[in-house]
N, C-alpha and C. Protein backbone atom coordinates (compact mmCIF):
# COMPACT_ATOMS: atom_id res chain seq x y z
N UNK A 1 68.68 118.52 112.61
CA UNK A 1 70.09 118.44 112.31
C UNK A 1 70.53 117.00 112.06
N UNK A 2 70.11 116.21 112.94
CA UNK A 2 70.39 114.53 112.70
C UNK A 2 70.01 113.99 111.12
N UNK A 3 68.49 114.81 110.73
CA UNK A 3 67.95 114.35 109.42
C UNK A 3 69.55 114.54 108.07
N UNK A 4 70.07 115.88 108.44
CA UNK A 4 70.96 116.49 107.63
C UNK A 4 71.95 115.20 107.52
N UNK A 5 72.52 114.78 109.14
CA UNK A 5 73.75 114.16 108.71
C UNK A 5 73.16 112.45 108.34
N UNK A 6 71.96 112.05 108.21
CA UNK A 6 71.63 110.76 108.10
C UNK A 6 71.55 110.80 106.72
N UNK A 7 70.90 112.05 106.00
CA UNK A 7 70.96 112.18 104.31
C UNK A 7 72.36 111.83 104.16
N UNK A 8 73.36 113.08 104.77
CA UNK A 8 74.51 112.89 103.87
C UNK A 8 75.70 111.27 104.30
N UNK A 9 74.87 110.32 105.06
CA UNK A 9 75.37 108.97 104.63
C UNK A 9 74.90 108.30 104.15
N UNK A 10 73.82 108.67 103.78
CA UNK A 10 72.88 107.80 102.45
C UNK A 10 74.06 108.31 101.39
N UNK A 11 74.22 109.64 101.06
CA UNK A 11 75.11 110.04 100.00
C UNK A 11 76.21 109.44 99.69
N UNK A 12 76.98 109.16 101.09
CA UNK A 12 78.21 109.20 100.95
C UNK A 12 78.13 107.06 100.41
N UNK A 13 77.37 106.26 101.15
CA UNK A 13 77.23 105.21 100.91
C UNK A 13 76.62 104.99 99.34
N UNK A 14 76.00 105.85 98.70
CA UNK A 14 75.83 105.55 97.27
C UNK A 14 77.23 105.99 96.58
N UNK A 15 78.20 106.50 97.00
CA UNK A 15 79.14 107.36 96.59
C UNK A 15 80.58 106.16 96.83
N UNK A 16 79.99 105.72 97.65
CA UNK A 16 81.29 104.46 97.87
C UNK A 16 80.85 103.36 97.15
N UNK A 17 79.25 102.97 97.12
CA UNK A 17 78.95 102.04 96.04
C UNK A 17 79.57 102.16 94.44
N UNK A 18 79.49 103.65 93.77
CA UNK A 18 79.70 103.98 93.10
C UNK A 18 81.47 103.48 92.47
N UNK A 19 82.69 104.04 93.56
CA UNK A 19 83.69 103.77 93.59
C UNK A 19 84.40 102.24 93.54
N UNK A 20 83.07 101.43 94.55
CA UNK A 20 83.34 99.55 94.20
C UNK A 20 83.19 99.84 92.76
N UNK A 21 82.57 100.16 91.91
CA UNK A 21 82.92 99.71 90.89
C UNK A 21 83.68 100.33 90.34
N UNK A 22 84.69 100.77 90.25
CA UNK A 22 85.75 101.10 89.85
C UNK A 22 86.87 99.99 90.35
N UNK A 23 86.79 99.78 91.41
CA UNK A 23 87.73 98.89 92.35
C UNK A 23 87.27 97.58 91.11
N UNK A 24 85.91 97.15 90.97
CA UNK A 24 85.90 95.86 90.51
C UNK A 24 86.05 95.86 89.04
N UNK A 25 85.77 96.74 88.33
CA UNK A 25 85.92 96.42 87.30
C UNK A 25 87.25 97.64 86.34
N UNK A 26 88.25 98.33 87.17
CA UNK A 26 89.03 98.91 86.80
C UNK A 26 89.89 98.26 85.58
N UNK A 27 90.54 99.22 84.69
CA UNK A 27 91.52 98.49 83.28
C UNK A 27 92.75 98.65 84.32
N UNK A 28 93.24 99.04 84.80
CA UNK A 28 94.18 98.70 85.40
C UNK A 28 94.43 98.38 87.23
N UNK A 29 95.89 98.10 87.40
CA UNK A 29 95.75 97.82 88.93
C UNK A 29 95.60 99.02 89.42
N UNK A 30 96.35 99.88 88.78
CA UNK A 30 96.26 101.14 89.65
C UNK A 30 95.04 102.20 89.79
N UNK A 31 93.91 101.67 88.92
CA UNK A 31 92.85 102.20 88.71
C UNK A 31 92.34 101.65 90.20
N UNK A 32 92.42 99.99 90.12
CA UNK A 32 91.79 99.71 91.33
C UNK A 32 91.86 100.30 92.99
N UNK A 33 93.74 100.27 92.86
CA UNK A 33 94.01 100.82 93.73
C UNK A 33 93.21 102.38 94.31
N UNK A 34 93.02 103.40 93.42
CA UNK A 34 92.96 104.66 93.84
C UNK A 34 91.35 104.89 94.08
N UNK A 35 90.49 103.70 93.72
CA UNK A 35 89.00 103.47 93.87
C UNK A 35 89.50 103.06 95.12
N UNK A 36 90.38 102.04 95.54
CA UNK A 36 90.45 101.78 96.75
C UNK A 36 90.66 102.88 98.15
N UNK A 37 91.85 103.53 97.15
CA UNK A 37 91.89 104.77 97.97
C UNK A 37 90.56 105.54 97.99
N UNK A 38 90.28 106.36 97.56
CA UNK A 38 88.52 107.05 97.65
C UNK A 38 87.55 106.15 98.71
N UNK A 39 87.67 105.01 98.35
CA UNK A 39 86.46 104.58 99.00
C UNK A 39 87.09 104.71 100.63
N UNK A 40 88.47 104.35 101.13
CA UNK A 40 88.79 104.45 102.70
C UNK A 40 88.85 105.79 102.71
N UNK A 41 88.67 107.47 102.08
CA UNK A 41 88.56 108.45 102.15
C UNK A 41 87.45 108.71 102.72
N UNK A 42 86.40 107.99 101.69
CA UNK A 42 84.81 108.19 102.27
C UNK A 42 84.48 107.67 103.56
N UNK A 43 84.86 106.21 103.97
CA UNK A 43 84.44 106.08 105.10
C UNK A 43 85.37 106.67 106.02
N UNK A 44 86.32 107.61 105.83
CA UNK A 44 87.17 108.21 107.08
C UNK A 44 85.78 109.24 107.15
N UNK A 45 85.31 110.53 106.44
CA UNK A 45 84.30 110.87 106.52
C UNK A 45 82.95 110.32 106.90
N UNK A 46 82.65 109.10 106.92
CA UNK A 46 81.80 108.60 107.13
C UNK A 46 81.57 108.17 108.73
N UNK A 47 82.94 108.03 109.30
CA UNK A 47 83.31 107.71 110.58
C UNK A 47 83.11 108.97 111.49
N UNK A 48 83.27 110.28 111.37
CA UNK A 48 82.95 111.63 111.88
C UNK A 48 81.69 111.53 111.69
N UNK A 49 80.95 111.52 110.39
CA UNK A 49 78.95 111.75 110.45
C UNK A 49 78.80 110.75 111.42
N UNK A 50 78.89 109.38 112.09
CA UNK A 50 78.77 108.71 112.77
C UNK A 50 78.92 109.01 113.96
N UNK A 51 80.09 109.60 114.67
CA UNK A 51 80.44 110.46 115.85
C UNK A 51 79.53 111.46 116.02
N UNK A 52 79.42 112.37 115.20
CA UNK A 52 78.25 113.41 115.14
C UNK A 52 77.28 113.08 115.63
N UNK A 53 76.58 111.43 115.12
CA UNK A 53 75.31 111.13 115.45
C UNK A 53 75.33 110.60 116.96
N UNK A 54 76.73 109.54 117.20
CA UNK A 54 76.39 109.51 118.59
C UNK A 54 76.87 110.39 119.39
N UNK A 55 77.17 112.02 119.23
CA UNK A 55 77.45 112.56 120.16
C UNK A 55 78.66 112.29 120.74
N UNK A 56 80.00 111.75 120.56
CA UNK A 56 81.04 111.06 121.24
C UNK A 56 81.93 111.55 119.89
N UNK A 57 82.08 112.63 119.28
CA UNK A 57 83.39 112.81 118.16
C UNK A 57 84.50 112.69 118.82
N UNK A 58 84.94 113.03 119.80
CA UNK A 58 86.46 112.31 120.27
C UNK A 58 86.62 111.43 120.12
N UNK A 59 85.84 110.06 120.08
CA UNK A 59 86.42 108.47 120.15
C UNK A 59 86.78 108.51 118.66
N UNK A 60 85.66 109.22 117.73
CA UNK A 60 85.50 109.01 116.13
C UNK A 60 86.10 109.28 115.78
N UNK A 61 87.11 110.86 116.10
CA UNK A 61 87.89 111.31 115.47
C UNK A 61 89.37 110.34 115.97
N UNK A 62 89.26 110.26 116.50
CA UNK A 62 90.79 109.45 116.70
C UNK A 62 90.60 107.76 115.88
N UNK A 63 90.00 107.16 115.31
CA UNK A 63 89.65 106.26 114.81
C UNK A 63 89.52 106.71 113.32
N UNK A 64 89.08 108.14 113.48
CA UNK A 64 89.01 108.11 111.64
C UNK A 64 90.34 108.88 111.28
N UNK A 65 91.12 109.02 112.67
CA UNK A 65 92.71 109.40 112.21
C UNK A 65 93.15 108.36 111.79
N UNK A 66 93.01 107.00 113.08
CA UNK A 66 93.97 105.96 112.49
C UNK A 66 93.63 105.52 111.35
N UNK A 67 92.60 105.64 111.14
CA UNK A 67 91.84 104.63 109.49
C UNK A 67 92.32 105.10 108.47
N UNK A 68 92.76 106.34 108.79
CA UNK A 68 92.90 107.41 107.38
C UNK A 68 94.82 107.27 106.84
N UNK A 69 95.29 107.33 108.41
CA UNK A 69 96.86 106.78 108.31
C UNK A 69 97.02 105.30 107.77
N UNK A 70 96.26 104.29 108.09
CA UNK A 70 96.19 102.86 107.75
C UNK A 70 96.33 102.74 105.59
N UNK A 71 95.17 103.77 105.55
CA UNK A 71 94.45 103.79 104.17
C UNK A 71 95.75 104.36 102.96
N UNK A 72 96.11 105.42 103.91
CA UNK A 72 96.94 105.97 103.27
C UNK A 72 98.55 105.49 102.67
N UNK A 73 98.90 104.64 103.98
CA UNK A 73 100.26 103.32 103.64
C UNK A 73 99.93 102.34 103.23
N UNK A 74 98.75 102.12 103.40
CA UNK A 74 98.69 101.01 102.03
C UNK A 74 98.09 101.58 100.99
N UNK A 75 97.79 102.21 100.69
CA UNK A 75 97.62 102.67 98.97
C UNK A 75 99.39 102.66 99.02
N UNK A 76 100.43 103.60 99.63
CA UNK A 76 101.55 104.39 99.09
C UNK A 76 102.65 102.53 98.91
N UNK A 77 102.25 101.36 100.09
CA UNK A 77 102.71 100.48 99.68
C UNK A 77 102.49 99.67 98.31
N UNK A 78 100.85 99.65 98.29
CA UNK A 78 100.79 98.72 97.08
C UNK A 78 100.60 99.78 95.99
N UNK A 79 100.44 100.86 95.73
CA UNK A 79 100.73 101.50 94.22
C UNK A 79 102.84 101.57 94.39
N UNK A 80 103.68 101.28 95.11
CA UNK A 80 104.97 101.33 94.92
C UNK A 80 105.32 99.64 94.57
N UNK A 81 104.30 98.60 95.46
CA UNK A 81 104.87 97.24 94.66
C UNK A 81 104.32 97.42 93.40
N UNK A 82 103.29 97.55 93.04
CA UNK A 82 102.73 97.41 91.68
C UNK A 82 103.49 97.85 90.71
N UNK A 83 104.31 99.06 90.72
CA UNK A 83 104.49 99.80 90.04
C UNK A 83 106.34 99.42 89.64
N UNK A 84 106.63 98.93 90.98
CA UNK A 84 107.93 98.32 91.12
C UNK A 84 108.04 96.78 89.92
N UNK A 85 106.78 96.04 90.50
CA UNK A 85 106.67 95.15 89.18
C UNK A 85 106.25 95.32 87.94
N UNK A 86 105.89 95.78 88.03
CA UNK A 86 105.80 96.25 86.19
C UNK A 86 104.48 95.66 85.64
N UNK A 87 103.58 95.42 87.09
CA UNK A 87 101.90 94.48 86.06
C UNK A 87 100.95 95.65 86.45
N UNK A 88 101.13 97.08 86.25
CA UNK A 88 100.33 98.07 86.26
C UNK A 88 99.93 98.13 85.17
N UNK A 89 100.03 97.74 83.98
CA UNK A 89 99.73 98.41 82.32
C UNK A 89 99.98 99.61 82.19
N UNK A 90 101.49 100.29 82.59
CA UNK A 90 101.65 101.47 82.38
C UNK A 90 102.90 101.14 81.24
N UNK A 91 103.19 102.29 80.84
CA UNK A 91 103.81 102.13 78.96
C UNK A 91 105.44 102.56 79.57
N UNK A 92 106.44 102.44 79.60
CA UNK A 92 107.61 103.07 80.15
C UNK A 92 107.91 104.00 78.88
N UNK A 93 108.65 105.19 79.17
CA UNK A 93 108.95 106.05 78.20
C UNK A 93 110.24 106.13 78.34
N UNK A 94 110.99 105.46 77.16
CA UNK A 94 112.53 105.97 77.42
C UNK A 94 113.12 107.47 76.67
């Protein structure tokens, strides 16, 4: 069972590699942003396979609550400044 959850953070760590690049080389901010978001998605998941492994998911899960609340106000802060300033490269439609 351990083999199972040690594969699926090999996965999940090629899967967040995957998402840096989006973060680094996104056309826009908000592209970056939502790579940003995904990737603190993955390691909220990534933080439970970890608990799993040491046997202790209570400490994990309350840590991959706060991480996930943290992740989540700052995406909703900085996609609202970004978007408030106007250097997203988004087109306004009147």
């Amino acid at each position: 069972m351990e083999n199972l959850f040690l594969i699926s953070s090999l996965v999940f760590i090629v899967l967040v590699a995957l998402c840096l690049v989006r973060v680094i080389g996104g056309p826009t901010v908000l592209d970056r942003i939502l790579g940003a978001n995904v990737i603190g998605t993955k390691v909220t998941v990534f933080l439970l396979i970890i608990g799993v492994l040491y046997k202790n998911v209570a400490m994990f899960v309350d840590i991959a609550i706060a991480y996930a609340l943290l992740n989540f106000i700052t995406t909703l802060g900085a996609a609202k400044y970004f978007l408030h300033r106007k250097k997203a490269g988004l087109q306004e439609n009147d």
